[in-house]
N, C-alpha and C. Protein backbone atom coordinates (compact mmCIF):
# COMPACT_ATOMS: atom_id res chain seq x y z
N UNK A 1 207.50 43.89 189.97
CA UNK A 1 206.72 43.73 191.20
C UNK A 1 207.63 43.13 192.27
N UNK A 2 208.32 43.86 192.47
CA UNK A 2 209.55 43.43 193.46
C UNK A 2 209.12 43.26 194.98
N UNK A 3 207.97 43.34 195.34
CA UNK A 3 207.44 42.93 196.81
C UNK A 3 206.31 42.12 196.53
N UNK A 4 205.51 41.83 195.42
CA UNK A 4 204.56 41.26 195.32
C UNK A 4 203.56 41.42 195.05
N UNK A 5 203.33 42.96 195.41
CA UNK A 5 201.97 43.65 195.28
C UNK A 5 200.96 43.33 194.24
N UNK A 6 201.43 43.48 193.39
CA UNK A 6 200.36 43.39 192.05
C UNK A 6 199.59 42.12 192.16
N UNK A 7 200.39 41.36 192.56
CA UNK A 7 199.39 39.67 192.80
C UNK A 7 198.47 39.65 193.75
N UNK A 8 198.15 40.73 194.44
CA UNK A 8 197.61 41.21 195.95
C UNK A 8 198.05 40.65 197.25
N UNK A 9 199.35 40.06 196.83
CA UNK A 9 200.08 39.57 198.15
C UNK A 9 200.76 40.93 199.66
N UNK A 10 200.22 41.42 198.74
CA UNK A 10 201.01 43.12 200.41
C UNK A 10 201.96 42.58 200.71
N UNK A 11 203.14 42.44 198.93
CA UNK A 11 204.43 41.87 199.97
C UNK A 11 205.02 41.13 200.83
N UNK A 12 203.50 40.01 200.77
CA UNK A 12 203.91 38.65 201.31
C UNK A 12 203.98 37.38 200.52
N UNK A 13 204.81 36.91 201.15
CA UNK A 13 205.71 35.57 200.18
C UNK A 13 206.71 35.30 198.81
N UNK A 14 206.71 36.97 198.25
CA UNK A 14 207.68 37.22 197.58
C UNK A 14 209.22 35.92 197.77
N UNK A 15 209.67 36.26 196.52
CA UNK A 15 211.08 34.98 196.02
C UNK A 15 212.02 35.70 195.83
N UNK A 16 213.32 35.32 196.50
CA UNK A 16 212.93 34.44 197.39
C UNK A 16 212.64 34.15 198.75
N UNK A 17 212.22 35.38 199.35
CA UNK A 17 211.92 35.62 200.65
C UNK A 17 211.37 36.49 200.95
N UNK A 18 210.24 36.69 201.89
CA UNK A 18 209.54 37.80 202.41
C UNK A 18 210.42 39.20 202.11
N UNK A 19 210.53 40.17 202.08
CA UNK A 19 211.17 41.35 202.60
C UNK A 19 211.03 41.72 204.05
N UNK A 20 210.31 41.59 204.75
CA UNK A 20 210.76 41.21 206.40
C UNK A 20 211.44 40.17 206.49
N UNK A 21 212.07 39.22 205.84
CA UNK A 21 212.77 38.41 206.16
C UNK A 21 214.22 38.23 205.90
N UNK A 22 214.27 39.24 205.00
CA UNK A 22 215.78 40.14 204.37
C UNK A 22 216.39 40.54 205.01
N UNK A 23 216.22 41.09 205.80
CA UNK A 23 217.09 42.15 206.99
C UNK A 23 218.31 41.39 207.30
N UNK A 24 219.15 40.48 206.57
CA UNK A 24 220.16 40.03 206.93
C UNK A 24 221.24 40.81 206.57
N UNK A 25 222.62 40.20 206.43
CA UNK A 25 224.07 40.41 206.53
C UNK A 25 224.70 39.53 205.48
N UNK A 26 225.03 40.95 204.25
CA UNK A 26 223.97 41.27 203.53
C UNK A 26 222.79 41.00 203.07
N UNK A 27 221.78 41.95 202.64
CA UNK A 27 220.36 41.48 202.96
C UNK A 27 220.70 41.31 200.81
N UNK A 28 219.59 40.54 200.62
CA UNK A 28 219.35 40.35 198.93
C UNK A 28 218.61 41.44 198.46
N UNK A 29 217.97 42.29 198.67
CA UNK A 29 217.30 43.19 198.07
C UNK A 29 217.53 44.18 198.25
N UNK A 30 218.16 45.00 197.00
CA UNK A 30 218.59 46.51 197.05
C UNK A 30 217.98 47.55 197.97
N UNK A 31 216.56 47.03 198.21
CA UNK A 31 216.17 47.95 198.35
C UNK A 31 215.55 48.12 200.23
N UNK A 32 215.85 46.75 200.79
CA UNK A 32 216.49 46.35 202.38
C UNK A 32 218.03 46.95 202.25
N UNK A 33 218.46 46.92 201.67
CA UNK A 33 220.04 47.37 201.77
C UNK A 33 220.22 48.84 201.82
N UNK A 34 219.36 49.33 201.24
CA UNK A 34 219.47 50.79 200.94
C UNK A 34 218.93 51.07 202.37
N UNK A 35 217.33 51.00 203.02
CA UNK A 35 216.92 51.50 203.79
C UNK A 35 217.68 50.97 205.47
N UNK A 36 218.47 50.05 204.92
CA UNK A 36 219.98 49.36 206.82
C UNK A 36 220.65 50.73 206.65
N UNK A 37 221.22 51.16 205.39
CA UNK A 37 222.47 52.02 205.28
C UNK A 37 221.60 52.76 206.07
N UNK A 38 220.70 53.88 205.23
CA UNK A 38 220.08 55.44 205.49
C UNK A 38 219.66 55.09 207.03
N UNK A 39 218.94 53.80 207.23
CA UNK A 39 218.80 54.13 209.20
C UNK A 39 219.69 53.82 210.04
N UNK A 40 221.13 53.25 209.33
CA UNK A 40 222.10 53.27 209.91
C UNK A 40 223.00 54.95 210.21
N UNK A 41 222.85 55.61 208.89
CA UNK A 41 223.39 56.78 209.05
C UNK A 41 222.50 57.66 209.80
N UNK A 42 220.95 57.56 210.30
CA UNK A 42 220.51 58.27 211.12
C UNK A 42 221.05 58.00 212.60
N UNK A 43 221.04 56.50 212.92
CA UNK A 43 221.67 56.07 214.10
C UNK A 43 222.66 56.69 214.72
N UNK A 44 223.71 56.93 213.34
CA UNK A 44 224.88 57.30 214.02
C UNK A 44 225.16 59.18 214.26
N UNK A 45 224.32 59.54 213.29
CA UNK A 45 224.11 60.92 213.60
C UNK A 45 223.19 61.35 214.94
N UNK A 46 222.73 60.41 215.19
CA UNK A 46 221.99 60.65 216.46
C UNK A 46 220.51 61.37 216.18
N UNK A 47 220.17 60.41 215.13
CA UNK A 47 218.51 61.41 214.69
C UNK A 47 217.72 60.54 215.01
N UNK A 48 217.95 58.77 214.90
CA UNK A 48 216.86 58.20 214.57
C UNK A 48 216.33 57.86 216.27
N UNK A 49 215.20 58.38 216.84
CA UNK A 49 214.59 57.26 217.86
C UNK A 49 213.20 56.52 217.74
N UNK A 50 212.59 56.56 216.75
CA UNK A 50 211.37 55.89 216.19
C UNK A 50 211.33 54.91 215.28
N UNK A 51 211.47 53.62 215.02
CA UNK A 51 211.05 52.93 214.11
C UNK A 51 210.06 52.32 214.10
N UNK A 52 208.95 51.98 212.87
CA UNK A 52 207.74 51.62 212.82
C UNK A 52 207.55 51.11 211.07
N UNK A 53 207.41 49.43 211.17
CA UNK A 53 207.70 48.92 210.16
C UNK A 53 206.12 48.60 209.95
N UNK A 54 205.18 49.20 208.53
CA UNK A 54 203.99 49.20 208.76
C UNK A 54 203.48 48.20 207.88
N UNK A 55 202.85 46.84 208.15
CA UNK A 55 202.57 45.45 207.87
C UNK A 55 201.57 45.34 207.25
N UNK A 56 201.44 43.78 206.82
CA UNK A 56 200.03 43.51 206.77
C UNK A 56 199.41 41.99 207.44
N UNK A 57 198.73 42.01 208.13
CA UNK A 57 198.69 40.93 209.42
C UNK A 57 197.89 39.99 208.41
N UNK A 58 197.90 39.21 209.32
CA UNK A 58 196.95 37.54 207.99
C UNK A 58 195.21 38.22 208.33
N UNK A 59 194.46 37.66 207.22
CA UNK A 59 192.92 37.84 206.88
C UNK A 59 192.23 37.69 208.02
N UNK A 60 192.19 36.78 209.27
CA UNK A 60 191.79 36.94 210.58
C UNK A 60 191.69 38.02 211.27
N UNK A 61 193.13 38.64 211.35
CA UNK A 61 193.09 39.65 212.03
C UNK A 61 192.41 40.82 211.83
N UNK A 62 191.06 41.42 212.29
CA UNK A 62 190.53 42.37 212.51
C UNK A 62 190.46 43.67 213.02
N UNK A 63 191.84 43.95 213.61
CA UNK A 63 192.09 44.91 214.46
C UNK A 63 193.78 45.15 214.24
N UNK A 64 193.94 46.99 213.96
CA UNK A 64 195.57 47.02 214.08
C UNK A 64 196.04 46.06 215.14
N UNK A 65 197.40 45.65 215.53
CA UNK A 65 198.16 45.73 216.33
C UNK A 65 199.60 46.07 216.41
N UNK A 66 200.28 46.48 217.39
CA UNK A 66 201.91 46.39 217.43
C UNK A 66 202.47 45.07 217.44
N UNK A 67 203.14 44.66 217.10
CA UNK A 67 204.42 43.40 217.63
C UNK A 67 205.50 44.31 218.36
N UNK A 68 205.41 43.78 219.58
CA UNK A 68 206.59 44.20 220.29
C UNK A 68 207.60 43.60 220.29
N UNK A 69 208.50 43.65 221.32
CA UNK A 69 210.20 42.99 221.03
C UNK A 69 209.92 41.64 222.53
N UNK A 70 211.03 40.59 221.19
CA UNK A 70 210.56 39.30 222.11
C UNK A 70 210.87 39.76 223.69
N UNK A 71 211.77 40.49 224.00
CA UNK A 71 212.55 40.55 225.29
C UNK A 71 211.76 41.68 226.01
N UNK A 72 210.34 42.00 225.68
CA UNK A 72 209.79 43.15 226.20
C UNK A 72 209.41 43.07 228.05
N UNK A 73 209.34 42.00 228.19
CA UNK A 73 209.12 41.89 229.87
C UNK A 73 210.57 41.69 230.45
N UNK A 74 211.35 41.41 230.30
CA UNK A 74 212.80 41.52 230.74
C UNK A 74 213.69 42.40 230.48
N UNK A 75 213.57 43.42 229.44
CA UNK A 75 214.16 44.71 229.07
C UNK A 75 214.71 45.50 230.10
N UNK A 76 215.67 46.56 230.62
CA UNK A 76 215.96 47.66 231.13
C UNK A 76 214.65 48.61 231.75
N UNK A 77 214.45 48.97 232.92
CA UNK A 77 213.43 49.86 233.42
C UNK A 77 213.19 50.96 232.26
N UNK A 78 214.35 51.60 231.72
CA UNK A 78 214.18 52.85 231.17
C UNK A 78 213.86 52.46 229.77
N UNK A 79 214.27 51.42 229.12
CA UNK A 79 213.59 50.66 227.90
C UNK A 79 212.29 50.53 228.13
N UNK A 80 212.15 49.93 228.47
CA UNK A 80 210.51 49.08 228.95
C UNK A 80 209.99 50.28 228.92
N UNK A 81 210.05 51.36 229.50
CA UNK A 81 209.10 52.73 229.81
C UNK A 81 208.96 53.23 228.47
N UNK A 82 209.96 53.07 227.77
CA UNK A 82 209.15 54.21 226.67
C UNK A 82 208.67 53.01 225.58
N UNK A 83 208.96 51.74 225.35
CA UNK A 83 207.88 50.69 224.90
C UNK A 83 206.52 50.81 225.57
N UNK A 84 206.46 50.90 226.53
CA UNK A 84 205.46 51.19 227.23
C UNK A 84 204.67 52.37 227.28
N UNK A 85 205.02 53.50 226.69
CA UNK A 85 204.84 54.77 226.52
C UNK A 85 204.04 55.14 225.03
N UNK A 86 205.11 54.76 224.55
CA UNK A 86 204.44 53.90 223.30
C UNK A 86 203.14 53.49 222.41
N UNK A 87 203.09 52.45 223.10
CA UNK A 87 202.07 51.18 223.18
C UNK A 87 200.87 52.35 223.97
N UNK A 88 200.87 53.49 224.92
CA UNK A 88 199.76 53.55 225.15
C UNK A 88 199.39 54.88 225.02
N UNK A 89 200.38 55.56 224.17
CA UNK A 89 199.95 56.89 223.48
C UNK A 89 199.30 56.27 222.27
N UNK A 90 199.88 55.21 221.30
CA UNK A 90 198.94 54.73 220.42
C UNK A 90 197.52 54.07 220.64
N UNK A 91 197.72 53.82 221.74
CA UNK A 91 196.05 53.18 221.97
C UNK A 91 195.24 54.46 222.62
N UNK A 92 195.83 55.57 222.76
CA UNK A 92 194.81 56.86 222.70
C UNK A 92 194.40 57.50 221.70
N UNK A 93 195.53 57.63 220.72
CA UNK A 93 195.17 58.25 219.43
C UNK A 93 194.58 57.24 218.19
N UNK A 94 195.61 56.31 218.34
CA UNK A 94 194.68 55.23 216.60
C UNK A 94 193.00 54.34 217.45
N UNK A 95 192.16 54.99 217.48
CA UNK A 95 191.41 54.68 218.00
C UNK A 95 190.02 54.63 216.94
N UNK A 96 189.78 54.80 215.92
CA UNK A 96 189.09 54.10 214.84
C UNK A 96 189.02 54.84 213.21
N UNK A 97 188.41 54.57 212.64
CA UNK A 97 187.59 53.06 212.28
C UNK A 97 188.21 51.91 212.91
N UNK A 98 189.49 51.88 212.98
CA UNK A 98 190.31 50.92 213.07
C UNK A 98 191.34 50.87 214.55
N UNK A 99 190.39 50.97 215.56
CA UNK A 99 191.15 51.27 216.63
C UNK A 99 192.51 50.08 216.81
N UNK A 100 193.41 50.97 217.61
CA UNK A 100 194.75 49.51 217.40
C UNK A 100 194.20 48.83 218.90
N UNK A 101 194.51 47.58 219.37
CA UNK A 101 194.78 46.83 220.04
C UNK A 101 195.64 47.81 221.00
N UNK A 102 195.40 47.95 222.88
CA UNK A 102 195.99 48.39 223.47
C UNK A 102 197.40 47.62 224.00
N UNK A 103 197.87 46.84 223.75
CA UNK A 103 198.92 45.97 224.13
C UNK A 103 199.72 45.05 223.05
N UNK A 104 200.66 45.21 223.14
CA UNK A 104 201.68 44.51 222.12
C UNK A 104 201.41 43.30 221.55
N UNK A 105 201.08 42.45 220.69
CA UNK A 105 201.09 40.77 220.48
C UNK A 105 203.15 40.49 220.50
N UNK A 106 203.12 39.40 220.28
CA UNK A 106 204.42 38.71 220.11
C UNK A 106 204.82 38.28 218.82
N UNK A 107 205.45 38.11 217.98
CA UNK A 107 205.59 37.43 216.96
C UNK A 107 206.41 35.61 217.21
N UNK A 108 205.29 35.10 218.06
CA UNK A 108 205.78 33.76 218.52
C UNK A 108 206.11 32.45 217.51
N UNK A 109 205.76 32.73 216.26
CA UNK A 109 205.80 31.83 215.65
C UNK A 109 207.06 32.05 214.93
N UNK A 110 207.77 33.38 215.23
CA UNK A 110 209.49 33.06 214.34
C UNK A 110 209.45 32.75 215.69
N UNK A 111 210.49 31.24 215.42
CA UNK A 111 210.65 30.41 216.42
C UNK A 111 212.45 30.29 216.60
N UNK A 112 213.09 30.97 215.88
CA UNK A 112 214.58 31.35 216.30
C UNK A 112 215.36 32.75 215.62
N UNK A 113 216.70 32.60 216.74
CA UNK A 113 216.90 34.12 216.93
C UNK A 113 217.53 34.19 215.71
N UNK A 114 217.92 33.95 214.65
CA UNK A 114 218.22 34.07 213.45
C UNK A 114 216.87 34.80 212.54
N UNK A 115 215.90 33.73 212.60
CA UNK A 115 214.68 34.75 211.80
C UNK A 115 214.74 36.07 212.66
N UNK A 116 214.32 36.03 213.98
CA UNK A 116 214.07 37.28 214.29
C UNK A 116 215.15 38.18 213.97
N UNK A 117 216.27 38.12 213.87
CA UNK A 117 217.38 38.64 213.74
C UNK A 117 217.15 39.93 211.99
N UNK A 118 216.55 38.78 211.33
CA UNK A 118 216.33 39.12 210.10
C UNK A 118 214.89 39.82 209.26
N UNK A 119 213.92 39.92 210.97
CA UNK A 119 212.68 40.98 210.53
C UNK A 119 213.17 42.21 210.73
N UNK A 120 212.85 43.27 210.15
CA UNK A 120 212.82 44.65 210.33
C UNK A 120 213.09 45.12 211.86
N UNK A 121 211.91 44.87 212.01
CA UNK A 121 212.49 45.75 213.70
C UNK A 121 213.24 44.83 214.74
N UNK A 122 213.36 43.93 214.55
CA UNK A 122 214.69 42.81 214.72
C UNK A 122 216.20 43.61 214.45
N UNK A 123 215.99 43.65 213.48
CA UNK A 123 217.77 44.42 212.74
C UNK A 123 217.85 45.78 213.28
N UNK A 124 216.80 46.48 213.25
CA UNK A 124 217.18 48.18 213.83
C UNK A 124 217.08 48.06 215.25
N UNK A 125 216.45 47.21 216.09
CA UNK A 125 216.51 47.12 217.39
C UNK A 125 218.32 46.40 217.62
N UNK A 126 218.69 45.50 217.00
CA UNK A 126 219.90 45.02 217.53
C UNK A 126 221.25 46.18 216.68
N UNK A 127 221.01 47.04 215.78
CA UNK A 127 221.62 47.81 214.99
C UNK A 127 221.58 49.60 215.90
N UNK A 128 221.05 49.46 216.62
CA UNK A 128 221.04 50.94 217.25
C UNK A 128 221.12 51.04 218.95
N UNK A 129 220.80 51.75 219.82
CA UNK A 129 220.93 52.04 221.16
C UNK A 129 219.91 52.35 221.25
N UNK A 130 219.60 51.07 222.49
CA UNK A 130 218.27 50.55 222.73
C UNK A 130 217.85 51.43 223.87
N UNK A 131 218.48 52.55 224.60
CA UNK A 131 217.85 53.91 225.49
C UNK A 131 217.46 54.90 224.49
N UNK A 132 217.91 54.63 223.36
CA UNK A 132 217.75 56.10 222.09
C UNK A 132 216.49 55.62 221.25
N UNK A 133 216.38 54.12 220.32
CA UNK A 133 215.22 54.36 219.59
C UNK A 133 215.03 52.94 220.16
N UNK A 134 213.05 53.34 219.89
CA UNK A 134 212.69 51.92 219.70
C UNK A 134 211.85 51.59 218.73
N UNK A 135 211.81 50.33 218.32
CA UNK A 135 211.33 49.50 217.08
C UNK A 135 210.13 48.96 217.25
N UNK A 136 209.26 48.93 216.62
CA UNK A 136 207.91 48.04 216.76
C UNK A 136 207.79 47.75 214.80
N UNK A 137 206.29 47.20 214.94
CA UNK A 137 205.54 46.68 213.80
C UNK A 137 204.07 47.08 214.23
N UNK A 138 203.87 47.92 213.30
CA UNK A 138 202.09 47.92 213.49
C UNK A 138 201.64 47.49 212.06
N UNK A 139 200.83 46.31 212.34
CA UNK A 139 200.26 45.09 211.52
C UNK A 139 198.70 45.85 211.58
N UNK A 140 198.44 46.80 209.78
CA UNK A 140 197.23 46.77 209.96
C UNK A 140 196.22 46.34 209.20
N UNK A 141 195.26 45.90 209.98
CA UNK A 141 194.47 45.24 209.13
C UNK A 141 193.48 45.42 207.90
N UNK A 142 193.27 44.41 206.97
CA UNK A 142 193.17 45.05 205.87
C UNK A 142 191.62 44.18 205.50
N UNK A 143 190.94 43.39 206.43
CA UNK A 143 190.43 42.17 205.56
C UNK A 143 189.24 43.01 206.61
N UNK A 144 188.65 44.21 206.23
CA UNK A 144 187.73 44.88 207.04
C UNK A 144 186.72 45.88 206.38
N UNK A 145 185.63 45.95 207.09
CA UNK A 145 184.60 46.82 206.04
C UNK A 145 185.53 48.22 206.19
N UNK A 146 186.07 48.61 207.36
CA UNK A 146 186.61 50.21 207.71
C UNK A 146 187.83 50.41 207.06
N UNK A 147 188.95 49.04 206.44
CA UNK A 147 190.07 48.90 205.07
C UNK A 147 189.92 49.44 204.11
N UNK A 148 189.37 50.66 204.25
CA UNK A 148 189.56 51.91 202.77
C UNK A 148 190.40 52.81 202.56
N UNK A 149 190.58 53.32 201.63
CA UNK A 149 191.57 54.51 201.08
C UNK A 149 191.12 55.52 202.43
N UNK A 150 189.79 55.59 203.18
CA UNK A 150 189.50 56.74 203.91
C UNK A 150 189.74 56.26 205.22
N UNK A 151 189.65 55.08 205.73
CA UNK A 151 189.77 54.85 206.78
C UNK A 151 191.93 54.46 207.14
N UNK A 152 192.39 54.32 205.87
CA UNK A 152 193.73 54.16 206.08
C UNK A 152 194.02 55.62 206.49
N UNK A 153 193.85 56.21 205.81
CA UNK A 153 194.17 58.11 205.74
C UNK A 153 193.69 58.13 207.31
N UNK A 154 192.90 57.90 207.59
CA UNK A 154 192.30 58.38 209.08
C UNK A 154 193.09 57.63 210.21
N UNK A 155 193.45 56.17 210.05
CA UNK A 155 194.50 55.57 210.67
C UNK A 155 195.87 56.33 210.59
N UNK A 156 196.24 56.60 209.30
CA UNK A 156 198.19 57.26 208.87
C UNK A 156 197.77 58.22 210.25
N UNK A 157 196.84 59.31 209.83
CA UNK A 157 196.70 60.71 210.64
C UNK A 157 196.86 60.42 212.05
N UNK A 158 196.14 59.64 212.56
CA UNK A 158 196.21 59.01 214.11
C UNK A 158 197.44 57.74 214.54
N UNK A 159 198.35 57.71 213.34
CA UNK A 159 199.78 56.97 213.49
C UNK A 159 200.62 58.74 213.48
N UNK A 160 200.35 59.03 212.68
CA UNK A 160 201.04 60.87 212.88
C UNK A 160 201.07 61.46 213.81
N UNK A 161 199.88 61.63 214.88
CA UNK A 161 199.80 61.80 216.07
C UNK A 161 200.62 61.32 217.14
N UNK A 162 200.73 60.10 216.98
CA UNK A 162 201.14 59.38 217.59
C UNK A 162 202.66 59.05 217.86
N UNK A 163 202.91 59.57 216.64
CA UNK A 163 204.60 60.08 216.47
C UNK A 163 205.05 60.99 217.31
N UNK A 164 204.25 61.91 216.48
CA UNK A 164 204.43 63.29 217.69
C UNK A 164 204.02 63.86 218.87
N UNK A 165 203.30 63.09 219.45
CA UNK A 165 203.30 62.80 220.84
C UNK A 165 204.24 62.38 221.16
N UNK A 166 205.09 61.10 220.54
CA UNK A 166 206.05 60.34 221.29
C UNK A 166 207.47 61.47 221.32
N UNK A 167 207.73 61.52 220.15
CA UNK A 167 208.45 62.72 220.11
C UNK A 167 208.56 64.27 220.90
N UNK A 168 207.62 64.85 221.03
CA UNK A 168 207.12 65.68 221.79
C UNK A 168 208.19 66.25 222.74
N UNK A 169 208.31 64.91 224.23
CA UNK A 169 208.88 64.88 224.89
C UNK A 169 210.60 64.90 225.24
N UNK A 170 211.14 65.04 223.51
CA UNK A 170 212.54 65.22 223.42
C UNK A 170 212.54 66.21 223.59
């Protein structure tokens, strides 16, 4: 149970560290190491512009959301636009059971640039070219009557969409 799962943790608090919290230099888990290389070799082939690291937010939270990038209001015009592009092709398509949240949250509580350095879309955002892909987290929620095998399937399908919309436009 190398993320946790079986204990019903969704891969949180695993030993000795989250797996969002791996993403270091070198990361401890084969299997963070494996997936830096393969989106490193998309990077450099020039394939990858989408990343989307798919979570599980704490028992409160009732509603998907994205985590955007700490630097999202100070970013590059042409950055910012397709974060922004983004953020609101998904709030047309993932729109229920489990509609997402139309606007980014923050992940304010990693409180230095080292953790952030070491979440997922932390490492592929500072690991690639930030006009080519961008990185988010959609945190979805699980602690819900609409948290079923049918309503996930109906969420993936309207995260699928949502891809290819974004994509589309290449």
């Amino acid at each position: 149970d190398v993320d946790n799962v079986l204990l019903g943790a969704g891969g949180k608090e695993a030993v000795p560290r989250d797996h969002n919290r791996d993403w270091a230099e070198p990361p401890g888990y084969p299997e963070v190491a494996a997936a830096q290389a393969r989106l490193a070799a998309l990077d450099k082939a020039g394939r990858l512009r989408l990343f989307v690291d798919l979570h599980n937010p704490g028992p409160g939270d009732k509603q998907p959301f994205f985590f955007g990038p700490f630097d999202y209001e100070s970013m590059p015009a042409p950055v910012h636009a397709q974060y922004r592009r983004w953020i609101t092709l998904a709030g047309t398509e993932i729109k229920g059971p489990l509609p997402v949240q139309k606007d980014y949250r923050f992940a304010t509580y990693v409180k230095t640039d080292e953790e952030r350095a070491r979440m997922s879309s932390g490492w592929v955002r500072n690991h690639t070219d930030p006009h080519r892909v961008i990185s988010v987290t959609l945190e979805t929620a699980w602690n819900t009557p609409a948290s079923t095998a049918e309503g996930y399937l109906t969420v993936g399908g309207q995260l699928g969409r949502t891809v290819a919309r974004y994509l589309e436009k290449e």
